[in-house]
PDB file of N, CA and C in Angstrom:
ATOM      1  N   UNK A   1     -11.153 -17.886  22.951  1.00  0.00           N
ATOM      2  CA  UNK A   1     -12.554 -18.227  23.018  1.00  0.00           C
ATOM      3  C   UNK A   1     -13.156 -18.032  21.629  1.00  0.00           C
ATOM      4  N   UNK A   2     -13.545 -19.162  21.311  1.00  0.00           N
ATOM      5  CA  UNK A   2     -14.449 -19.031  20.007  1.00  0.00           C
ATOM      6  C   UNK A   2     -15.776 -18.705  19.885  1.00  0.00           C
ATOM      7  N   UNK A   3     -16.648 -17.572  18.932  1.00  0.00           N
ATOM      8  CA  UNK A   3     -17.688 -18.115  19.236  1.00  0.00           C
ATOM      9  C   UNK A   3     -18.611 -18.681  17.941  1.00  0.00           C
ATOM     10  N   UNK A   4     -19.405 -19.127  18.271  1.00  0.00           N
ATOM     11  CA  UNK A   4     -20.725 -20.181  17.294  1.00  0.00           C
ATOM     12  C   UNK A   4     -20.835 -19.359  15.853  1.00  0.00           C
ATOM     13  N   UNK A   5     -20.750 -20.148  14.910  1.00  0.00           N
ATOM     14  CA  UNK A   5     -21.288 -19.107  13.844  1.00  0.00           C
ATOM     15  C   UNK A   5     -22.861 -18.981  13.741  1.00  0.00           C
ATOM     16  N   UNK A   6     -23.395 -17.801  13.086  1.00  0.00           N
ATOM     17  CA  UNK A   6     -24.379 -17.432  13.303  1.00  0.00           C
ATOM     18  C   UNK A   6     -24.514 -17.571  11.917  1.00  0.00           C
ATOM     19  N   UNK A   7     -25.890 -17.668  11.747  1.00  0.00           N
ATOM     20  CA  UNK A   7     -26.867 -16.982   9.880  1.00  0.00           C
ATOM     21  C   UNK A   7     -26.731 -15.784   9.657  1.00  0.00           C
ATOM     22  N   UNK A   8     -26.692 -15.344   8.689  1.00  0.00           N
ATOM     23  CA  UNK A   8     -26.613 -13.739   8.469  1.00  0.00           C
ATOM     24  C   UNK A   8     -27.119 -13.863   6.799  1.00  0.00           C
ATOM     25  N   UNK A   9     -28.348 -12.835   6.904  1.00  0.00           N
ATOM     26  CA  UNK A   9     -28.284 -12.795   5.380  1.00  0.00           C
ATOM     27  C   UNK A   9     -27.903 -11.068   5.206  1.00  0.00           C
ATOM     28  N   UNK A  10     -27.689 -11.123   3.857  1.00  0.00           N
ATOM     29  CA  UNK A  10     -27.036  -9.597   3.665  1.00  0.00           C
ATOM     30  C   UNK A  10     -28.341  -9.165   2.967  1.00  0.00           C
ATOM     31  N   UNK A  11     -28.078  -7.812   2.514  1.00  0.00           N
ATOM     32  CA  UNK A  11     -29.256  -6.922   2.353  1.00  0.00           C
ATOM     33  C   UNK A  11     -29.982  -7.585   0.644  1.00  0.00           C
ATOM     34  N   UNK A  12     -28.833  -8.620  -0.353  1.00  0.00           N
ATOM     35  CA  UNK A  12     -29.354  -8.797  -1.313  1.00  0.00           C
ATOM     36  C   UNK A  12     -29.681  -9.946  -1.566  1.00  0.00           C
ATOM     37  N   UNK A  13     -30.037 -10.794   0.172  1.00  0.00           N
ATOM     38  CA  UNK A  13     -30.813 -11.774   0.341  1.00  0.00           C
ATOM     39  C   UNK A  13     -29.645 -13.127   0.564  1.00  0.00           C
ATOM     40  N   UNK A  14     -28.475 -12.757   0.363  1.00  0.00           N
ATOM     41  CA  UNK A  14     -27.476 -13.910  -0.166  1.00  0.00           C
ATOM     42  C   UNK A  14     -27.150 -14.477   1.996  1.00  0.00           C
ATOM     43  N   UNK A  15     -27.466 -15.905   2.010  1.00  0.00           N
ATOM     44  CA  UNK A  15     -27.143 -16.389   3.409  1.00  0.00           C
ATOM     45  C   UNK A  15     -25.741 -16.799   3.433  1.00  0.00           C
ATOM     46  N   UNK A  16     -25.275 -16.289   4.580  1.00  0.00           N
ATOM     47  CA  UNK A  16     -24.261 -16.803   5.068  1.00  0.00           C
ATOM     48  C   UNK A  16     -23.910 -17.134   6.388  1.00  0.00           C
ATOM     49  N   UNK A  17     -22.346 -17.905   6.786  1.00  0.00           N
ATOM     50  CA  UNK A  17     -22.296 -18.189   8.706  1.00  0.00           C
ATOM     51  C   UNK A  17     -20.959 -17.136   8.448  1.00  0.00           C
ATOM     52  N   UNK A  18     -21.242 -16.468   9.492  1.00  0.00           N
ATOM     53  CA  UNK A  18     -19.741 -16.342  10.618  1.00  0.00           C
ATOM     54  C   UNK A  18     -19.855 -16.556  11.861  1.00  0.00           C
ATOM     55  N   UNK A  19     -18.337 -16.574  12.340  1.00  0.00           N
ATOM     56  CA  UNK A  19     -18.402 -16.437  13.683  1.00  0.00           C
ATOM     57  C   UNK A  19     -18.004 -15.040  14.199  1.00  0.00           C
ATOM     58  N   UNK A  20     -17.447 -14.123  13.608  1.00  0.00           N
ATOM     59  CA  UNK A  20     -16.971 -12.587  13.898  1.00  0.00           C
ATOM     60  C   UNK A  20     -17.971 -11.685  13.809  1.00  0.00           C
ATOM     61  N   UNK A  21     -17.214 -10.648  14.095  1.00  0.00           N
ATOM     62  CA  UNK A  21     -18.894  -9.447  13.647  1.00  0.00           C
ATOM     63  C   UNK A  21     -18.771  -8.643  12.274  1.00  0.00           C
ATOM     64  N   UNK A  22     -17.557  -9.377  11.490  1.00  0.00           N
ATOM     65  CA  UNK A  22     -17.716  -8.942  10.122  1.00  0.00           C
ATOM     66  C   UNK A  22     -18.773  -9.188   9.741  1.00  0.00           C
ATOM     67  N   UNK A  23     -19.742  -7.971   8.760  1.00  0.00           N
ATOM     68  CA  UNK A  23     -20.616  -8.365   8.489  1.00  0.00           C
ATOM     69  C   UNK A  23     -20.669  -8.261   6.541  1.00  0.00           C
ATOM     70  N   UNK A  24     -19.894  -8.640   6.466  1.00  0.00           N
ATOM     71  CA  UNK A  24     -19.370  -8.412   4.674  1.00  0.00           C
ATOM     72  C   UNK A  24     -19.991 -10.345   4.255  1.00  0.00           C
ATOM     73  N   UNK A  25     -21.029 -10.019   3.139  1.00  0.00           N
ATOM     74  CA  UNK A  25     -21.330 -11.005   2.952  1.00  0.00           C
ATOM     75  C   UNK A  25     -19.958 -11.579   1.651  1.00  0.00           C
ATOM     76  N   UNK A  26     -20.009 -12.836   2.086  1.00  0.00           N
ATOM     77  CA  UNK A  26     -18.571 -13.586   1.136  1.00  0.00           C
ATOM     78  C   UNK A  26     -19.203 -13.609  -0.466  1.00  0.00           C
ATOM     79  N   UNK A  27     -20.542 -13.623  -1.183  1.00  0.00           N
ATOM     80  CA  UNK A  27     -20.638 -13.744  -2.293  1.00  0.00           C
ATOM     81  C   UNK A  27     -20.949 -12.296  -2.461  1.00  0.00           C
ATOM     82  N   UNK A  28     -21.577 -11.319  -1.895  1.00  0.00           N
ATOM     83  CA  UNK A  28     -20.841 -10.400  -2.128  1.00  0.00           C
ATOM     84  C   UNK A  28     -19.446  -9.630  -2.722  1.00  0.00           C
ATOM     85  N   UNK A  29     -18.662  -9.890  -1.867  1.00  0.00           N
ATOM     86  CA  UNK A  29     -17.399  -9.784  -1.806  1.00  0.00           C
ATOM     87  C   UNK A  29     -16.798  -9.927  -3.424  1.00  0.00           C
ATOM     88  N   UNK A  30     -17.127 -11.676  -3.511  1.00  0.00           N
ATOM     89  CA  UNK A  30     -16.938 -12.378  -4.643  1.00  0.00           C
ATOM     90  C   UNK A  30     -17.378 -11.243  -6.218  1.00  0.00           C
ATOM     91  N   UNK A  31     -18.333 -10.797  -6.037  1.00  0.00           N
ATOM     92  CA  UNK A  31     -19.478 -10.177  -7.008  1.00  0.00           C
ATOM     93  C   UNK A  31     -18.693  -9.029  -7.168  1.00  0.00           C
ATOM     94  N   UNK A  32     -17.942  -8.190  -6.082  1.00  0.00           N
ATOM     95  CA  UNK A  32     -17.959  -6.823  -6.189  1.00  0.00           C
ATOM     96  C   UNK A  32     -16.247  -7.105  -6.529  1.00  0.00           C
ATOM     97  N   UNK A  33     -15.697  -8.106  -6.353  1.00  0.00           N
ATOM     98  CA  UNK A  33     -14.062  -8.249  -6.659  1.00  0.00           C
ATOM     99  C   UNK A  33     -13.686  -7.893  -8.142  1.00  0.00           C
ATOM    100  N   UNK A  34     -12.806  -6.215  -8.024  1.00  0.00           N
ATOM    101  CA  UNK A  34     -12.422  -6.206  -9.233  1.00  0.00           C
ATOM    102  C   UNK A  34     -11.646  -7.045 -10.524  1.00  0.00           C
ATOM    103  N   UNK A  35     -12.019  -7.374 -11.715  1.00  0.00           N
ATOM    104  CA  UNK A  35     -10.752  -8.256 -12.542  1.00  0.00           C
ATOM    105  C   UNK A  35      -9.768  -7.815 -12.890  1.00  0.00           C
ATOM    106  N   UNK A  36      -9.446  -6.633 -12.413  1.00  0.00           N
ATOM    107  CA  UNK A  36      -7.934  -6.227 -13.088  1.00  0.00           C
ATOM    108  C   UNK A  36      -7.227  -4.886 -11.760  1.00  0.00           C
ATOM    109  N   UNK A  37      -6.514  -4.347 -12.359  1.00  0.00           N
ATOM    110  CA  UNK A  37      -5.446  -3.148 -10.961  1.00  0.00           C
ATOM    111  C   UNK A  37      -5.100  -3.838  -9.817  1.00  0.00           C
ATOM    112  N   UNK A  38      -5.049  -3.315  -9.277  1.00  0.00           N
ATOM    113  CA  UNK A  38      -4.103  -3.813  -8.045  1.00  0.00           C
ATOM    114  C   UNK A  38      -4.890  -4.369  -6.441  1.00  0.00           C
ATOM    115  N   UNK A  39      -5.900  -3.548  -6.800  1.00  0.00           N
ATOM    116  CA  UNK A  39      -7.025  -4.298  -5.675  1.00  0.00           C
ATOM    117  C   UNK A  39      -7.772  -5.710  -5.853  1.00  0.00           C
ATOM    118  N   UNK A  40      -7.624  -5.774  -6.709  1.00  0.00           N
ATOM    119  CA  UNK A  40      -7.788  -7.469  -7.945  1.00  0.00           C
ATOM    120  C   UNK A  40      -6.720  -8.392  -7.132  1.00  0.00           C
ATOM    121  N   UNK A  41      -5.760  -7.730  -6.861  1.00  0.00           N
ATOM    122  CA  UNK A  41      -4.406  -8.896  -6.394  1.00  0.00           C
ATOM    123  C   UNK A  41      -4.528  -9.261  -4.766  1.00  0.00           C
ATOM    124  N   UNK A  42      -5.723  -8.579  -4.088  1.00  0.00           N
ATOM    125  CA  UNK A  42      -5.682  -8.377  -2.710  1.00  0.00           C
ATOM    126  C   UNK A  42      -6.879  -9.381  -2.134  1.00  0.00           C
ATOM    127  N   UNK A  43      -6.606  -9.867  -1.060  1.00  0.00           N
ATOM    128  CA  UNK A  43      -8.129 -10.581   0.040  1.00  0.00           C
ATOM    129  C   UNK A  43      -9.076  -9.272  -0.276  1.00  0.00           C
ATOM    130  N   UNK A  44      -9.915  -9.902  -0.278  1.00  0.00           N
ATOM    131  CA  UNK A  44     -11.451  -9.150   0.127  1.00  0.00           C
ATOM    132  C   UNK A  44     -11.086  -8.116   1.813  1.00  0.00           C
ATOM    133  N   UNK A  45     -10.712  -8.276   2.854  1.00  0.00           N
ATOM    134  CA  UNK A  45     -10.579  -7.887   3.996  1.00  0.00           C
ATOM    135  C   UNK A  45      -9.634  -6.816   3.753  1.00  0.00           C
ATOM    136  N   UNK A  46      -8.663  -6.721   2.747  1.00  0.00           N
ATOM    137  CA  UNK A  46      -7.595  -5.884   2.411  1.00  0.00           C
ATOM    138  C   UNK A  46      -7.678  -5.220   1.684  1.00  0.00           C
ATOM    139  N   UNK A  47      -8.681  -5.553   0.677  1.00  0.00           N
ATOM    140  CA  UNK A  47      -9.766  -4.501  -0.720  1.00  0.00           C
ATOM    141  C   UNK A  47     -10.489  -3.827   0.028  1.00  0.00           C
ATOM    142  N   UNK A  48     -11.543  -4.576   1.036  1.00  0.00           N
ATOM    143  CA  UNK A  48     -11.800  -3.729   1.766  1.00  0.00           C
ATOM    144  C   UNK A  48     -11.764  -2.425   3.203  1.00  0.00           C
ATOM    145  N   UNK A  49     -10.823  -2.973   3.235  1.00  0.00           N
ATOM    146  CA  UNK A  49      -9.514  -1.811   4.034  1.00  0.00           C
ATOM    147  C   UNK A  49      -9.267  -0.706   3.522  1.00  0.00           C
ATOM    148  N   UNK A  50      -8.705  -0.714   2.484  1.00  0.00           N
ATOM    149  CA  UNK A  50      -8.138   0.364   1.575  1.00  0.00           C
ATOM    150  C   UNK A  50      -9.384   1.577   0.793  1.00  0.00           C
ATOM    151  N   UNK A  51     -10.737   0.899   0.627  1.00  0.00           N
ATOM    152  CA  UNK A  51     -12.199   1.280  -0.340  1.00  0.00           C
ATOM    153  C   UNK A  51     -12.391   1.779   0.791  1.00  0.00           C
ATOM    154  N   UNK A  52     -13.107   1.235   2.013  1.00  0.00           N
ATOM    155  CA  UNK A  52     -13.369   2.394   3.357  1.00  0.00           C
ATOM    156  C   UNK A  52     -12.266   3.188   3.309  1.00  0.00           C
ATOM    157  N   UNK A  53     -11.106   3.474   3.322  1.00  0.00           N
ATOM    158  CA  UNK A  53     -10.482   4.212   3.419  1.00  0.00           C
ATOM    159  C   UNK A  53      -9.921   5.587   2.175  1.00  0.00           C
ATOM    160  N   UNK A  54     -10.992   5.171   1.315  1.00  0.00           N
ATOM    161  CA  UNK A  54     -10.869   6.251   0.167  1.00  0.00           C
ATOM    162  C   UNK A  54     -10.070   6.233  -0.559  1.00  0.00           C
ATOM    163  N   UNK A  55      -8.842   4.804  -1.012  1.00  0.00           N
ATOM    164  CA  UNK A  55      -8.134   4.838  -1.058  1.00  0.00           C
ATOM    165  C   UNK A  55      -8.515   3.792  -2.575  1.00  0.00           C
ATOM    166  N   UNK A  56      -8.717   4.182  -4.108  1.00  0.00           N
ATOM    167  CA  UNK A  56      -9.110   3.221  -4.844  1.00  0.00           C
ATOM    168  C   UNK A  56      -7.648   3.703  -6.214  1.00  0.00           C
ATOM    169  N   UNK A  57      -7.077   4.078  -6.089  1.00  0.00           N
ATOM    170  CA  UNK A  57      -5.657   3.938  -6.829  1.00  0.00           C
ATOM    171  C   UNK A  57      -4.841   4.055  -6.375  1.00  0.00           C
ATOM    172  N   UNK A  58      -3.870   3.851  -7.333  1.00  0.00           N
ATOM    173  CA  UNK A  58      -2.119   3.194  -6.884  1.00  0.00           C
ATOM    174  C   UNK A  58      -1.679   4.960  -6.135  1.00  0.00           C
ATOM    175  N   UNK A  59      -2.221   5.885  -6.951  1.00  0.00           N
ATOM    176  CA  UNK A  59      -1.864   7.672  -6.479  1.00  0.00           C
ATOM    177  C   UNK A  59      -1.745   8.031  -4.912  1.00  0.00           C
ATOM    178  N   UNK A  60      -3.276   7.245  -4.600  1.00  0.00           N
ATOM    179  CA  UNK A  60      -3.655   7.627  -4.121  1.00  0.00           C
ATOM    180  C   UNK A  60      -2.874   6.924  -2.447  1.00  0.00           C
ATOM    181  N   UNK A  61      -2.510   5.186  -2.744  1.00  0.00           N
ATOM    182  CA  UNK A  61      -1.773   4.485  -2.095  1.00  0.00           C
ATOM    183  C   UNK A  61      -0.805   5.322  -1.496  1.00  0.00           C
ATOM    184  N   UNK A  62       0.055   6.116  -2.449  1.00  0.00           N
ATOM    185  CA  UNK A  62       1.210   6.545  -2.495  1.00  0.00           C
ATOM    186  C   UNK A  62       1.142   7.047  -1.240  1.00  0.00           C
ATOM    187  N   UNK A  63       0.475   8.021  -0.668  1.00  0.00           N
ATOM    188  CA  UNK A  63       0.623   9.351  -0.224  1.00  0.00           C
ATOM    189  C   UNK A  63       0.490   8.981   0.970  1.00  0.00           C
ATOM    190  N   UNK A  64       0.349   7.273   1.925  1.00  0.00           N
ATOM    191  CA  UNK A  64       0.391   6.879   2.973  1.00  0.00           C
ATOM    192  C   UNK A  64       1.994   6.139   2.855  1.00  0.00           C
ATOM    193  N   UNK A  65       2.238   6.140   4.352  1.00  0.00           N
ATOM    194  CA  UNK A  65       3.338   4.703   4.500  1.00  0.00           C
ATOM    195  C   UNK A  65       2.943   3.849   4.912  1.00  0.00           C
ATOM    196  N   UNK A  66       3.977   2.537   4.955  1.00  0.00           N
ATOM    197  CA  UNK A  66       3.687   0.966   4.851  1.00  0.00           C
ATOM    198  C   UNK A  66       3.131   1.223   6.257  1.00  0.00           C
ATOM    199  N   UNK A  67       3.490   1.815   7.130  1.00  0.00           N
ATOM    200  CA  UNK A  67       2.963   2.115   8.903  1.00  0.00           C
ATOM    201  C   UNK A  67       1.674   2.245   8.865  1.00  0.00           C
ATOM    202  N   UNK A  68       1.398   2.996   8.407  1.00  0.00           N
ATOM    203  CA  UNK A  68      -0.227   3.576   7.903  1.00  0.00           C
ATOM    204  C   UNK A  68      -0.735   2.778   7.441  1.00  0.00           C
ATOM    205  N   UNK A  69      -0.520   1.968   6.467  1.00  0.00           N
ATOM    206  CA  UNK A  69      -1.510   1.146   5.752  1.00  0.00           C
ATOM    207  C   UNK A  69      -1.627   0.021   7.040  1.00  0.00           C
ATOM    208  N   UNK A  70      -0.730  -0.449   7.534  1.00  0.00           N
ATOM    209  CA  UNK A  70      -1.031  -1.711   8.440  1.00  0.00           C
ATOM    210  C   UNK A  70      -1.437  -1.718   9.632  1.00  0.00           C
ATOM    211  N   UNK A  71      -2.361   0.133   9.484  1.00  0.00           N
ATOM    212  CA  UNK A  71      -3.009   0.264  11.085  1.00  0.00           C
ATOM    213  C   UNK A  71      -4.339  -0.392  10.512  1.00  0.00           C
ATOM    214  N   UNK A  72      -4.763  -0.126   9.398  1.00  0.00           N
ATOM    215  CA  UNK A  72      -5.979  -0.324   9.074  1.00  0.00           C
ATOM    216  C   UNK A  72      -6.404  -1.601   8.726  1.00  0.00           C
ATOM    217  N   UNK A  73      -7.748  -2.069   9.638  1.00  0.00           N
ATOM    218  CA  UNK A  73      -8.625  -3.324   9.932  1.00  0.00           C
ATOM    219  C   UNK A  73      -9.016  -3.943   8.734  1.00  0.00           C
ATOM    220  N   UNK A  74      -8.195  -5.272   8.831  1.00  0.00           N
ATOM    221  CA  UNK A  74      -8.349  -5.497   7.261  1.00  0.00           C
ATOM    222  C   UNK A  74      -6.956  -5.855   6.583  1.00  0.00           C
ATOM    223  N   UNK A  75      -5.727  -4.762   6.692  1.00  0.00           N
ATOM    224  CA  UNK A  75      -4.273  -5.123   6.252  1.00  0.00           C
ATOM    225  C   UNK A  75      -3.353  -5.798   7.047  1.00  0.00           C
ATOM    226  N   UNK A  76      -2.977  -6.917   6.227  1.00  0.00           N
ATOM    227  CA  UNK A  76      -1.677  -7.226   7.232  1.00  0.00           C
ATOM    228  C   UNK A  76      -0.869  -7.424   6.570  1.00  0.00           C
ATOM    229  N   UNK A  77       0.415  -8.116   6.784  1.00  0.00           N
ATOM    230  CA  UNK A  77       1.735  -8.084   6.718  1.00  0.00           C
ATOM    231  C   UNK A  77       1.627  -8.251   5.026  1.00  0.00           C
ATOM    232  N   UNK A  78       0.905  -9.686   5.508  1.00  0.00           N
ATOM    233  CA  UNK A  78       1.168 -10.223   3.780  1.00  0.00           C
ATOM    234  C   UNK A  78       0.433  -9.338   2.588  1.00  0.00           C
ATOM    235  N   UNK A  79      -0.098  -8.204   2.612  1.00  0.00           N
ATOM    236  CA  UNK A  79      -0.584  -7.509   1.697  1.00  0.00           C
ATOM    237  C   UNK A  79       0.804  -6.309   1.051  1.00  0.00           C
ATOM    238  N   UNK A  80       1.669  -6.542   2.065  1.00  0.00           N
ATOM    239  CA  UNK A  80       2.613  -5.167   1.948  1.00  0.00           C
ATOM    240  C   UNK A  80       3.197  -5.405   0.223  1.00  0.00           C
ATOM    241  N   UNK A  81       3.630  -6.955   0.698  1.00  0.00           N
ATOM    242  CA  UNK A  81       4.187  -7.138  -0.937  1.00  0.00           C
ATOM    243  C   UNK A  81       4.003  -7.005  -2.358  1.00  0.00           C
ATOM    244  N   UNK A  82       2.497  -7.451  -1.837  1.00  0.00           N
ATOM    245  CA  UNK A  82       1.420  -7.025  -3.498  1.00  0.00           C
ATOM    246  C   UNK A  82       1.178  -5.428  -3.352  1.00  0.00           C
ATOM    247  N   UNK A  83       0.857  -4.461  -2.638  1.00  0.00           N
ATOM    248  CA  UNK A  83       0.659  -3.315  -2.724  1.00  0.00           C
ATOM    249  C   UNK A  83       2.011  -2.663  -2.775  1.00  0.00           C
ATOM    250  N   UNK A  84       3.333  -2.974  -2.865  1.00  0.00           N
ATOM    251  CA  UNK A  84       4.774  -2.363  -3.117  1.00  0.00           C
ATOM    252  C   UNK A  84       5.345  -2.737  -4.637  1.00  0.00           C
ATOM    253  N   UNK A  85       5.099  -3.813  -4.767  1.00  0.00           N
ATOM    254  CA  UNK A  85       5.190  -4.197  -6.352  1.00  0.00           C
ATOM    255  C   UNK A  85       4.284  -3.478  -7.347  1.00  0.00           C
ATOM    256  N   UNK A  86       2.792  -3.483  -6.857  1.00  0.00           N
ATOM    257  CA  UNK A  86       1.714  -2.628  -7.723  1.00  0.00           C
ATOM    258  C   UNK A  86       2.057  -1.266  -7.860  1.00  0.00           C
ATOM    259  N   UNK A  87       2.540  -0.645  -6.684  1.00  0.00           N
ATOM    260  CA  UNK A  87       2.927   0.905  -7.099  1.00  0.00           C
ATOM    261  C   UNK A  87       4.202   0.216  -7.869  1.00  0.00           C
ATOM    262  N   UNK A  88       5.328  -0.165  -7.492  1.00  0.00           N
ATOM    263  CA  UNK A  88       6.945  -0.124  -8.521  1.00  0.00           C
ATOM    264  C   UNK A  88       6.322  -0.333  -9.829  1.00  0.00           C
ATOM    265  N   UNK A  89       5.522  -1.113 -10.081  1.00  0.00           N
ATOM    266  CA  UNK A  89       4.991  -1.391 -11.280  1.00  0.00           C
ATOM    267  C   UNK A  89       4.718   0.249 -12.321  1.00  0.00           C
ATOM    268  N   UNK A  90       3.976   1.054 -11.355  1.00  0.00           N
ATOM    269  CA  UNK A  90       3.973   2.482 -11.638  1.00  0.00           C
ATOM    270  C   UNK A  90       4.548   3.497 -11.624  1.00  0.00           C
ATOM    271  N   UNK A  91       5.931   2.854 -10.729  1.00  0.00           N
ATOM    272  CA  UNK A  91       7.161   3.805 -10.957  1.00  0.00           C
ATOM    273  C   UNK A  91       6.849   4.953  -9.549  1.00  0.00           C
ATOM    274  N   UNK A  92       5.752   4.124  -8.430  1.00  0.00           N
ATOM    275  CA  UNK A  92       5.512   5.081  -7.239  1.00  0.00           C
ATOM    276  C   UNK A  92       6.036   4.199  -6.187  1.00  0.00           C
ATOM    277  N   UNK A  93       5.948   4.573  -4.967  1.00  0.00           N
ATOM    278  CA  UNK A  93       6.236   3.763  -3.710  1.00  0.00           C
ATOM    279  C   UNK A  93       5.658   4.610  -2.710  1.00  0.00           C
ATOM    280  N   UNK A  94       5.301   3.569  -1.487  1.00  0.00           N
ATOM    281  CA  UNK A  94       4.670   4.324  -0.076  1.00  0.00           C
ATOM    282  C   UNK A  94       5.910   5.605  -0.041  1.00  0.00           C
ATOM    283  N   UNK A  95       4.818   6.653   0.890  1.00  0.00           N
ATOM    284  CA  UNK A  95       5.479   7.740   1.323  1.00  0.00           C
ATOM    285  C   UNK A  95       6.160   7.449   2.396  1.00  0.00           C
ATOM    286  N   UNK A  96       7.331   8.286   2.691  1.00  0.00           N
ATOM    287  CA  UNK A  96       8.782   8.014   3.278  1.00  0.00           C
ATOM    288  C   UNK A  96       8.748   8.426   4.628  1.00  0.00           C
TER     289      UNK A  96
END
């Protein structure tokens, strides 16, 4: 069941439609997307997965496993690859 997209403006006036109850405005998103590290390489839904989750360096990645990361709303499969290369890159990997 689908439903209708709706208007939504966000708090810095910017309009947008969805149909979900995400309420993350997309030029937002756009605005706040880092240009460089490893959250740079990720969807917006998967940047923002990891930022609610306190989670804003590769260190800090570490100290979860790939299990863990893909409970959280927002990660899926296809993020595992860019966030396993970004730590090897650092010479870290998910916890075991």
């Amino acid at each position: 069941m689908s439903s209708a997209k709706t208007l939504r403006v966000c708090e810095k006036g910017h309009r947008f439609y969805k149909s979900s109850e995400c309420q993350s405005c997309p030029t937002c998103d756009k605005e706040n997307k880092p240009s460089n590290g490893f959250l740079s390489k990720l969807s917006s839904p998967a940047r923002r997965a990891l930022v609610h989750q306190g989670i804003e360096t590769l260190e800090e990645l570490s100290k979860y496993t790939e299990k863990e990361i893909l409970t959280f709303h927002g990660i899926g499969p296809a993020s595992l690859p860019i966030l396993r290369a970004s730590l090897e890159e650092e010479g870290l990997s998910f916890k075991k």
